[in-house]
N, C-alpha and C. Protein backbone atom coordinates (compact mmCIF):
# COMPACT_ATOMS: atom_id res chain seq x y z
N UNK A 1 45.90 144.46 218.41
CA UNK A 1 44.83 143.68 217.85
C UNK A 1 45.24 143.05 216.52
N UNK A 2 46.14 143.88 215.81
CA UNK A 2 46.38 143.40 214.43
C UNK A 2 47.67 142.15 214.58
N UNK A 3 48.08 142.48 215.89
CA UNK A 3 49.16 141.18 215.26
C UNK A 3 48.13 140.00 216.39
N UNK A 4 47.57 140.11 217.03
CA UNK A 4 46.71 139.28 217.85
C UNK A 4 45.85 138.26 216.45
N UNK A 5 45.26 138.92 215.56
CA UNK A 5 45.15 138.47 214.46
C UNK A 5 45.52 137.69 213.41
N UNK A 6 46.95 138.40 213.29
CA UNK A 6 47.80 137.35 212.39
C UNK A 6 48.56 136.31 213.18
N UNK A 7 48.33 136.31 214.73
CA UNK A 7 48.72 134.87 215.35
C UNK A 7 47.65 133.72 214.72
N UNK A 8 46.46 134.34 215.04
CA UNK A 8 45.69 133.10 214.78
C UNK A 8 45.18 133.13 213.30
N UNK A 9 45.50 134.05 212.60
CA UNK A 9 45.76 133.43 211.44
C UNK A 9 46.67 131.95 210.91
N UNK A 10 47.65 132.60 211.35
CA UNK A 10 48.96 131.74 211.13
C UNK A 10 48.86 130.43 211.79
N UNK A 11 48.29 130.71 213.00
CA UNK A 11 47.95 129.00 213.95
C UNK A 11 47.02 128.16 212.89
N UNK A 12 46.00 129.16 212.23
CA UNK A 12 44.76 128.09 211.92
C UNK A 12 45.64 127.85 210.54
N UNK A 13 46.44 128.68 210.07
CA UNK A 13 46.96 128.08 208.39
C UNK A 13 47.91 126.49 208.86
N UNK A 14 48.54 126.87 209.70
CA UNK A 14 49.38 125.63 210.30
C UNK A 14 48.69 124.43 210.49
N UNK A 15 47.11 124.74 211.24
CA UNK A 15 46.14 123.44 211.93
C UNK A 15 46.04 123.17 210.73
N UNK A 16 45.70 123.63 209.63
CA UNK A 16 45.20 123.09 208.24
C UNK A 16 46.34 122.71 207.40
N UNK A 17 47.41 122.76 207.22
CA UNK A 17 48.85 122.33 206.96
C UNK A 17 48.59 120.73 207.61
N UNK A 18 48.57 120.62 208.75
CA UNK A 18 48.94 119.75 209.66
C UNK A 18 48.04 118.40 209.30
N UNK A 19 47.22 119.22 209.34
CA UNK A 19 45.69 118.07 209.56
C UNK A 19 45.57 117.80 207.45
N UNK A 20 46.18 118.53 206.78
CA UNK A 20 45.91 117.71 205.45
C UNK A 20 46.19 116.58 205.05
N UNK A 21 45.98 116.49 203.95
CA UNK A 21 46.48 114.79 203.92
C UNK A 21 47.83 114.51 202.98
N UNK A 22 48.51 113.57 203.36
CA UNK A 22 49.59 113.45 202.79
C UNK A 22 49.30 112.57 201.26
N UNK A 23 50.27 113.50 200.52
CA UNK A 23 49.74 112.77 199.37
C UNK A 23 50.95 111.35 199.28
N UNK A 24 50.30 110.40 198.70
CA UNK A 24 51.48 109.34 198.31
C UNK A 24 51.80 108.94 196.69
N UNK A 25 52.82 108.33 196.56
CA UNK A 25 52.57 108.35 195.42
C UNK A 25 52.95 106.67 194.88
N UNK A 26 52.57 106.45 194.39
CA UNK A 26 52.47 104.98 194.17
C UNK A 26 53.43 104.52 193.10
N UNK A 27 54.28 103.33 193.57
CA UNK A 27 55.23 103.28 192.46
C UNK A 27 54.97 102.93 190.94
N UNK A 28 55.23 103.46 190.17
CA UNK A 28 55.09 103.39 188.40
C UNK A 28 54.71 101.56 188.35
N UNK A 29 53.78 101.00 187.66
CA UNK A 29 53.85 99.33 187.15
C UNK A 29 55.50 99.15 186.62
N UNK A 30 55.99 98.19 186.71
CA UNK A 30 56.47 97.88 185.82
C UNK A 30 56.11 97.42 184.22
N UNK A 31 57.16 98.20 183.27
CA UNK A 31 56.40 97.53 181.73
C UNK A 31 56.58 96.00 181.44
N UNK A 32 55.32 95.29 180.70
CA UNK A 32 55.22 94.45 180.43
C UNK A 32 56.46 93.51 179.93
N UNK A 33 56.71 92.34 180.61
CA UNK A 33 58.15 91.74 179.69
C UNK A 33 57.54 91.79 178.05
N UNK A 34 58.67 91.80 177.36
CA UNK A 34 57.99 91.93 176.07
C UNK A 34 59.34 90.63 175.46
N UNK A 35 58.66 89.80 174.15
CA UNK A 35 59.36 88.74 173.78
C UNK A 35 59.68 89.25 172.00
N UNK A 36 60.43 88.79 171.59
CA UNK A 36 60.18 88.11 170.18
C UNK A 36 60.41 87.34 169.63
N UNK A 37 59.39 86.44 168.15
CA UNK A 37 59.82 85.48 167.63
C UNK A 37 59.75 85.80 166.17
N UNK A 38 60.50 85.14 165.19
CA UNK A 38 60.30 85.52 164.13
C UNK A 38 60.12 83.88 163.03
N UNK A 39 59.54 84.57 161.99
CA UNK A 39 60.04 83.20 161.08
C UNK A 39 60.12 84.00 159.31
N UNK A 40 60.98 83.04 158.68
CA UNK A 40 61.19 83.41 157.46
C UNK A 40 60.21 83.22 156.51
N UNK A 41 59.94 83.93 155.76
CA UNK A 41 58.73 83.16 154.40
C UNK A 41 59.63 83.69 153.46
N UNK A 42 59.76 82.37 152.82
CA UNK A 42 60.47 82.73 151.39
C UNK A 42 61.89 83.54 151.70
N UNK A 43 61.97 84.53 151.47
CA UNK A 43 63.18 85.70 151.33
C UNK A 43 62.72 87.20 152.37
N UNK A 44 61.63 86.79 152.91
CA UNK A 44 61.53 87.79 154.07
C UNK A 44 61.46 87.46 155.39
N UNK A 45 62.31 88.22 156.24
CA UNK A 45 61.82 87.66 157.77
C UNK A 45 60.76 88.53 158.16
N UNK A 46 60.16 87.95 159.59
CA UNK A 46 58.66 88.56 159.59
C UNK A 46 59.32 88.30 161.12
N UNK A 47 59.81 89.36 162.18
CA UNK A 47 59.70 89.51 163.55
C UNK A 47 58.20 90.02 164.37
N UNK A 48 58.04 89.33 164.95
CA UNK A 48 56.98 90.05 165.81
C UNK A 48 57.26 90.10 167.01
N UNK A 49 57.29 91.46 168.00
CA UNK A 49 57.46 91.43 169.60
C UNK A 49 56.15 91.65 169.75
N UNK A 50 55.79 90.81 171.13
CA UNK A 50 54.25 91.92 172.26
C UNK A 50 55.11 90.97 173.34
N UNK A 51 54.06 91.70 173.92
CA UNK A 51 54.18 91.36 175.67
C UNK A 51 54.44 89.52 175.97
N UNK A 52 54.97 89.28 176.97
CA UNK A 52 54.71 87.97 177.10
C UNK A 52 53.57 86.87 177.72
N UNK A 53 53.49 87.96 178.51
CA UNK A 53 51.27 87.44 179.40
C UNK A 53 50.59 88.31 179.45
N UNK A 54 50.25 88.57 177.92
CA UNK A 54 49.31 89.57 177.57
C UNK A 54 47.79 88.96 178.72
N UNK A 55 47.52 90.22 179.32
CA UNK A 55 46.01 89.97 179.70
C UNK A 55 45.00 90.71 179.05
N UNK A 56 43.48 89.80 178.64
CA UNK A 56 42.73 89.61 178.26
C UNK A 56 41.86 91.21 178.60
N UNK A 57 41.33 91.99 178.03
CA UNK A 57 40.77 93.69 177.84
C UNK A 57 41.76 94.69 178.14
N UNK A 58 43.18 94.20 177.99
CA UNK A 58 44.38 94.92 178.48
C UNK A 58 44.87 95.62 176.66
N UNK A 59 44.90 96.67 176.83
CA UNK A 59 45.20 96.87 174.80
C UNK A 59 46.81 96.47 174.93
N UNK A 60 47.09 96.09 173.81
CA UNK A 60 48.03 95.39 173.64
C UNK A 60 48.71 96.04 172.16
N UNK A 61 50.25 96.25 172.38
CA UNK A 61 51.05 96.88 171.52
C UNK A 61 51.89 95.82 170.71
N UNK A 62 51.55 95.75 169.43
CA UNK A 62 52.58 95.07 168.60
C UNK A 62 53.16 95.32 167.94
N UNK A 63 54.88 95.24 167.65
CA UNK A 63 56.07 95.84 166.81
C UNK A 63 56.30 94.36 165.68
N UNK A 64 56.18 95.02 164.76
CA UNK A 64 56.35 93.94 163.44
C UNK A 64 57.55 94.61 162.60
N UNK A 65 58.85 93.46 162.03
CA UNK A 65 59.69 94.27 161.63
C UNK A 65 59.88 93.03 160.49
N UNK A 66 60.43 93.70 159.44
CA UNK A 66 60.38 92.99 157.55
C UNK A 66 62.02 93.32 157.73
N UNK A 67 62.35 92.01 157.46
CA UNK A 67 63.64 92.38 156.64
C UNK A 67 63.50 91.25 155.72
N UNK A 68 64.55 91.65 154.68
CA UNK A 68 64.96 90.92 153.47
C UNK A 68 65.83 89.81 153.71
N UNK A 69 66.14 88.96 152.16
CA UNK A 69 66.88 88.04 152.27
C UNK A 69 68.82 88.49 152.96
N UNK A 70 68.87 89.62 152.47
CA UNK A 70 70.31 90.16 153.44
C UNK A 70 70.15 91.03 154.56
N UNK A 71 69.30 90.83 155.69
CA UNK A 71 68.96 91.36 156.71
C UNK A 71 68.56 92.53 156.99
N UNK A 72 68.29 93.35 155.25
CA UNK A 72 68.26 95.06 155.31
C UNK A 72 66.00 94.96 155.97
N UNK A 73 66.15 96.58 156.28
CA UNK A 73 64.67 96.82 156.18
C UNK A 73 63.69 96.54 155.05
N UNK A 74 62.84 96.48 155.11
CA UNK A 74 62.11 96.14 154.06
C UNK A 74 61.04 97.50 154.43
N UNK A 75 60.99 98.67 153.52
CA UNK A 75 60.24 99.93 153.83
C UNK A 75 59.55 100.22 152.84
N UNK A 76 59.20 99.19 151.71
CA UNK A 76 58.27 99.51 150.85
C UNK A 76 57.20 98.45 151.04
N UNK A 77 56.56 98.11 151.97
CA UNK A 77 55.19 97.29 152.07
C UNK A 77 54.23 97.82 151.88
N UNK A 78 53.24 97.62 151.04
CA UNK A 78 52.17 98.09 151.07
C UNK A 78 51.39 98.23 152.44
N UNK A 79 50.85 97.03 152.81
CA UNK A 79 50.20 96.51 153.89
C UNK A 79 50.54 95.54 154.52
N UNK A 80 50.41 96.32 155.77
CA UNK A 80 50.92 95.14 157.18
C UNK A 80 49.76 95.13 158.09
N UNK A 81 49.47 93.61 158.11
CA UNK A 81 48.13 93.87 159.43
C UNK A 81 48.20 92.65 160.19
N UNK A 82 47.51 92.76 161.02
CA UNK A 82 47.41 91.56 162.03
C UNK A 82 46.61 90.76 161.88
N UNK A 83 45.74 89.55 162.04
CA UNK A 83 44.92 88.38 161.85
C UNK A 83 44.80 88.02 163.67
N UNK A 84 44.12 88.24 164.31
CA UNK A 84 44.00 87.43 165.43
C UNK A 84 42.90 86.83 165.94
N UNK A 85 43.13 85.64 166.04
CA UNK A 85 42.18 84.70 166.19
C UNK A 85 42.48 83.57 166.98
N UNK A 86 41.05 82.85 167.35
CA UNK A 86 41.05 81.93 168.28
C UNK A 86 40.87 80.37 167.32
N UNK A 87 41.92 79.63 167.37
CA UNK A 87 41.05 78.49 166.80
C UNK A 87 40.27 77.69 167.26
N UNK A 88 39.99 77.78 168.72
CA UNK A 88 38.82 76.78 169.09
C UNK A 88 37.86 77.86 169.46
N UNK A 89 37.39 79.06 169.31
CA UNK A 89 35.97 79.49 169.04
C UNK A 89 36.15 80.31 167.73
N UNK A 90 35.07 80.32 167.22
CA UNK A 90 34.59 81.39 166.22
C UNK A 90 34.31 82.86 166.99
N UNK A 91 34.70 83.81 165.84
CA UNK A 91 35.57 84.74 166.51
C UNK A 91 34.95 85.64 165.58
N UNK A 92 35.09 87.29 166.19
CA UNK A 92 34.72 88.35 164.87
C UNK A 92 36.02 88.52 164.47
N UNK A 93 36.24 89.38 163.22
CA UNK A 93 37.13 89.49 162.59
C UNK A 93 38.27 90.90 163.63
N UNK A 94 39.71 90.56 163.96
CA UNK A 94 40.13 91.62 164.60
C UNK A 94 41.65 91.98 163.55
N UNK A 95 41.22 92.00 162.81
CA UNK A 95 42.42 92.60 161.95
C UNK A 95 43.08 93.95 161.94
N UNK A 96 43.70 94.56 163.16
CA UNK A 96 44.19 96.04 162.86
C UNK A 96 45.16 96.07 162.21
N UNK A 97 45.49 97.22 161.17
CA UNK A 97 46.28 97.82 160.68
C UNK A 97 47.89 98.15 161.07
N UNK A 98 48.53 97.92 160.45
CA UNK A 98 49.90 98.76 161.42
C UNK A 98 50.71 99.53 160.66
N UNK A 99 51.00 100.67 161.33
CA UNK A 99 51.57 101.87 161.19
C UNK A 99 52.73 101.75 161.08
N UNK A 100 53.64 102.45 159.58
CA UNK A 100 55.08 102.14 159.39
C UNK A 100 55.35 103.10 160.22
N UNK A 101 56.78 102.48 161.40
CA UNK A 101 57.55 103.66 161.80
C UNK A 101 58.73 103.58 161.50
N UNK A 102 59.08 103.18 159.92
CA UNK A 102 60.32 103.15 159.54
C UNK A 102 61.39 102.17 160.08
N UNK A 103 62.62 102.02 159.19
CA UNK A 103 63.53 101.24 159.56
C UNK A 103 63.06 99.80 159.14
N UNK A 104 61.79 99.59 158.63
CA UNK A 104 61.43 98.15 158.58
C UNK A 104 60.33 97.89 159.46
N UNK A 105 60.32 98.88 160.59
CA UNK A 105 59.35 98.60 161.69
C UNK A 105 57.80 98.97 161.92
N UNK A 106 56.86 98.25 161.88
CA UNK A 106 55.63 98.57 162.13
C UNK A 106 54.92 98.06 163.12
N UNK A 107 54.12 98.82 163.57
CA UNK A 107 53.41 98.83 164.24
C UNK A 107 51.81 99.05 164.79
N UNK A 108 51.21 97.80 165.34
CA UNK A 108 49.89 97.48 165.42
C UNK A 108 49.26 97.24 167.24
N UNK A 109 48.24 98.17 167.41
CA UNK A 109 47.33 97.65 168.80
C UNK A 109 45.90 97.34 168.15
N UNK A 110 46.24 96.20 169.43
CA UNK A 110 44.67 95.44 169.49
C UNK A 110 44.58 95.38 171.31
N UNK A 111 43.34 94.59 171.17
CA UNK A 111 43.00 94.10 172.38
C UNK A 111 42.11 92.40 172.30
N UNK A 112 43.46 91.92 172.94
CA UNK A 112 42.55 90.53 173.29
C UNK A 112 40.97 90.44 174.52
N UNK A 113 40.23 89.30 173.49
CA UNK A 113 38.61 89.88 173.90
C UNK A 113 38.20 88.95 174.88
N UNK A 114 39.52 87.41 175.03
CA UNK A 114 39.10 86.52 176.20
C UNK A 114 40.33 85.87 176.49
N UNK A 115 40.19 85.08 177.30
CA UNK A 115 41.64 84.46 177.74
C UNK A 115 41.84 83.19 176.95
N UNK A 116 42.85 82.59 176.62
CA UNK A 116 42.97 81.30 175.63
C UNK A 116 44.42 81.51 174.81
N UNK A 117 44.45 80.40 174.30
CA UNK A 117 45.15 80.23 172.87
C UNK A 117 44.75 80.57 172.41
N UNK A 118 45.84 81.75 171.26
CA UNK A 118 45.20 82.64 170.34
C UNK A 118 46.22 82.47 169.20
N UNK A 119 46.30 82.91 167.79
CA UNK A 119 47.16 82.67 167.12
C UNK A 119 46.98 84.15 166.58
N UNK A 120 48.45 84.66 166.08
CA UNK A 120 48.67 86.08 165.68
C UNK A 120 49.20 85.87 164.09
N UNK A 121 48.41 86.16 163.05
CA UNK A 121 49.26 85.80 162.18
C UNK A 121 49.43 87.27 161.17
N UNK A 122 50.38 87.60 161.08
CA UNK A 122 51.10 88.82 160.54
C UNK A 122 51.39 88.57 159.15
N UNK A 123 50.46 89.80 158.51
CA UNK A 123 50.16 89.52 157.22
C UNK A 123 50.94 90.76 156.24
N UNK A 124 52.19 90.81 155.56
CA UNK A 124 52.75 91.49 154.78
C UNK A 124 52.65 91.45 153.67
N UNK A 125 52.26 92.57 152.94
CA UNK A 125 52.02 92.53 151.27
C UNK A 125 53.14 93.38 150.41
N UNK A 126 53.81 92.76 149.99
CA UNK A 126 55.26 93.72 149.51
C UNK A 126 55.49 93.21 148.34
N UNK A 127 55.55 94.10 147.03
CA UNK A 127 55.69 94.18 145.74
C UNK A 127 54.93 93.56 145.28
N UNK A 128 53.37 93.54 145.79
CA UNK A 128 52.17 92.65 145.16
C UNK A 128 52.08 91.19 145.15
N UNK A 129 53.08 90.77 146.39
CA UNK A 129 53.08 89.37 146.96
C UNK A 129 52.89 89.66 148.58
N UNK A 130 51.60 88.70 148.80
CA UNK A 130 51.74 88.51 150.53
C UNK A 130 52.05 87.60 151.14
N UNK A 131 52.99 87.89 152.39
CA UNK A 131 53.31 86.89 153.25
C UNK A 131 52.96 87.16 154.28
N UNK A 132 52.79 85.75 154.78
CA UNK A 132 52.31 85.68 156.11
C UNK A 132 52.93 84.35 157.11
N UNK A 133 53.26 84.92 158.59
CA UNK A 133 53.81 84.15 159.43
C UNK A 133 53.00 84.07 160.73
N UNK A 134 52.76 82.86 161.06
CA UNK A 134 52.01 82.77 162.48
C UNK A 134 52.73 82.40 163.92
N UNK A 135 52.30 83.28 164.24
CA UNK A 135 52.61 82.90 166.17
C UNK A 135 51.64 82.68 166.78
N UNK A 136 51.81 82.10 167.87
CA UNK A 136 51.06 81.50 169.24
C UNK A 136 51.19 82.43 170.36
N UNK A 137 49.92 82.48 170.83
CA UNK A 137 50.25 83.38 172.14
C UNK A 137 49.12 82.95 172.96
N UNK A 138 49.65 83.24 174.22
CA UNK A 138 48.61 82.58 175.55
C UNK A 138 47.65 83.43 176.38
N UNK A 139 46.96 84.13 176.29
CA UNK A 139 46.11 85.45 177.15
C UNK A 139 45.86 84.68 178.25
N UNK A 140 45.81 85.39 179.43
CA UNK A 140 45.59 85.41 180.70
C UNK A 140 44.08 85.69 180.73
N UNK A 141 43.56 84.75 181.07
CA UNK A 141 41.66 85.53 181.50
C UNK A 141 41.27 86.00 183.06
N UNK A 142 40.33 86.29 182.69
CA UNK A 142 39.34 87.48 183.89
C UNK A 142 38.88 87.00 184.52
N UNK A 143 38.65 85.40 185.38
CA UNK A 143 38.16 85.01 186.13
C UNK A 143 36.96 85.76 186.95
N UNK A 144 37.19 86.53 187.59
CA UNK A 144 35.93 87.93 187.45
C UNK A 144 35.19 88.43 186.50
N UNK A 145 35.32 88.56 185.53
CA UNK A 145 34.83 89.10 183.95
C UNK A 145 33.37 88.17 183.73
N UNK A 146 33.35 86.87 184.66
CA UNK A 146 32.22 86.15 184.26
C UNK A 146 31.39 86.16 185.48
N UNK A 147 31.14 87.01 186.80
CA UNK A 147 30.67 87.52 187.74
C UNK A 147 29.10 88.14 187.50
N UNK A 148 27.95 87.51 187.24
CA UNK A 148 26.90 88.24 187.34
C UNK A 148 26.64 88.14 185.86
N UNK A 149 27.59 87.02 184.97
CA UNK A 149 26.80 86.91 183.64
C UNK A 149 25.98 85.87 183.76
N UNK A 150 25.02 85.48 183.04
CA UNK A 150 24.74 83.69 182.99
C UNK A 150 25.28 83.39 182.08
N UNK A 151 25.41 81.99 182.60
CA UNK A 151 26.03 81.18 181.45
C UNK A 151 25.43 80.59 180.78
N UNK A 152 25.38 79.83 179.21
CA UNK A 152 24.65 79.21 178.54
C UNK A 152 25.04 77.71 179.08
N UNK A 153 23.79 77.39 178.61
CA UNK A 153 23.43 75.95 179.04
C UNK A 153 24.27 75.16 178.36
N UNK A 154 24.92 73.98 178.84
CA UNK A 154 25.85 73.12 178.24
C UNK A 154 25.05 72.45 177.13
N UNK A 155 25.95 72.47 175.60
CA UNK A 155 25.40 71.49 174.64
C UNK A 155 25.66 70.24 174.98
N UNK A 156 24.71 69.46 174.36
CA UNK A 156 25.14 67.75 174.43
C UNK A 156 26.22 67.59 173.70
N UNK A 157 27.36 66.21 174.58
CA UNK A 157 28.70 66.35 173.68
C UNK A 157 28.42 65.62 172.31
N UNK A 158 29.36 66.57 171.56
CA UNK A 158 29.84 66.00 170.41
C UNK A 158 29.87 64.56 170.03
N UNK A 159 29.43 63.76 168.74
CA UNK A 159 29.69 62.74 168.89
C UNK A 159 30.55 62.61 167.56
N UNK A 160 30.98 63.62 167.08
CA UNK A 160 32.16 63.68 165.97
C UNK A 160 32.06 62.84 164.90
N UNK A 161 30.84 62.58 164.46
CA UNK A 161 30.93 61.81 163.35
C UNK A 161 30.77 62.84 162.01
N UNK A 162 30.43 64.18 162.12
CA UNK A 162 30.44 64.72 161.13
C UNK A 162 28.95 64.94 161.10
N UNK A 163 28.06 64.72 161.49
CA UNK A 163 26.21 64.84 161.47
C UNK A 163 26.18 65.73 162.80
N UNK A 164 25.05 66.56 162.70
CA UNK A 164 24.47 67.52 163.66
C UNK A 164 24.13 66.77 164.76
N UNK A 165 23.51 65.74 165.02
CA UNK A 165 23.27 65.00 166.15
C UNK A 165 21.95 64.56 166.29
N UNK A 166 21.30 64.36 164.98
CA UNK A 166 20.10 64.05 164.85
C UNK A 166 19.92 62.78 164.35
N UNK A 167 19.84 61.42 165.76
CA UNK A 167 20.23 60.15 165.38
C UNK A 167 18.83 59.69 165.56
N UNK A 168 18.42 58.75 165.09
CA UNK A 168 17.23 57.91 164.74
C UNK A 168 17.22 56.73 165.87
């Protein structure tokens, strides 16, 4: 009786072996291409890398690196922060902070809030002078993201003369 038992033990551990589900595992994303551009102000260079098609509620990692007029680190900045903004809408203020991780290198996340032309401008304050260098960057939007919002009603166009639009 007792090994009559551990047959069908063993059968039903097997049926349940059998019949589970296979796990899969899905291959890793690849990481984002990531770019950089830099420009000089004065006697400091100002590198900035991020991603290259940053998408729009995706947080987004930025490496900012200072060097001097002879290519060394620059590791005494006070403050390094970001400026990002849209110039064709008015925008809240998204200025994060970035974290020295040495060597010259700092580092800042944000998150872009819509898809567009955006301008990044990287703001360094070192020995009680600030500089600042701007880049361009292109966000990818959510085409979905506007699913079940309404939209506001179109203004009358512009007639660019500089007056609100209150013609006689």
């Amino acid at each position: 009786m007792k090994y009559l038992l551990q047959c069908i033990l063993v059968g039903a551990l097997a049926l349940l072996i059998g019949c589970g589900t296979q796990a899969t595992t899905e291959p890793a994303a690849a990481p984002p291409e990531r770019s950089s551009a830099e420009e000089t102000v004065d006697d400091i260079t100002i590198r900035l890398t991020r991603n290259d098609a940053p998408a729009m509620n995706e947080p987004q990692v930025f490496l900012i690196t200072l060097l001097n007029a002879q290519g060394q680190p620059v590791e005494q900045a006070a403050e390094v922060y970001l400026d990002l903004t849209m110039p064709a809408m008015p925008m809240a203020t998204n200025q994060p902070l970035a974290e020295q991780l040495g060597n010259g290198m700092y580092q800042a996340q944000s998150t872009y809030t819509m898809g567009g032309e955006w301008e990044i401008t990287v703001v360094a304050t070192i020995d009680g002078k600030e500089y600042r260098a701007v880049f361009d960057s292109t966000v990818q939007g959510d085409e979905s993201s506007n699913e079940g919002n309404e939209q506001a009603p179109e203004s009358a166009p512009d007639d660019h003369d500089g007056h609100d639009g209150g013609h006689q």
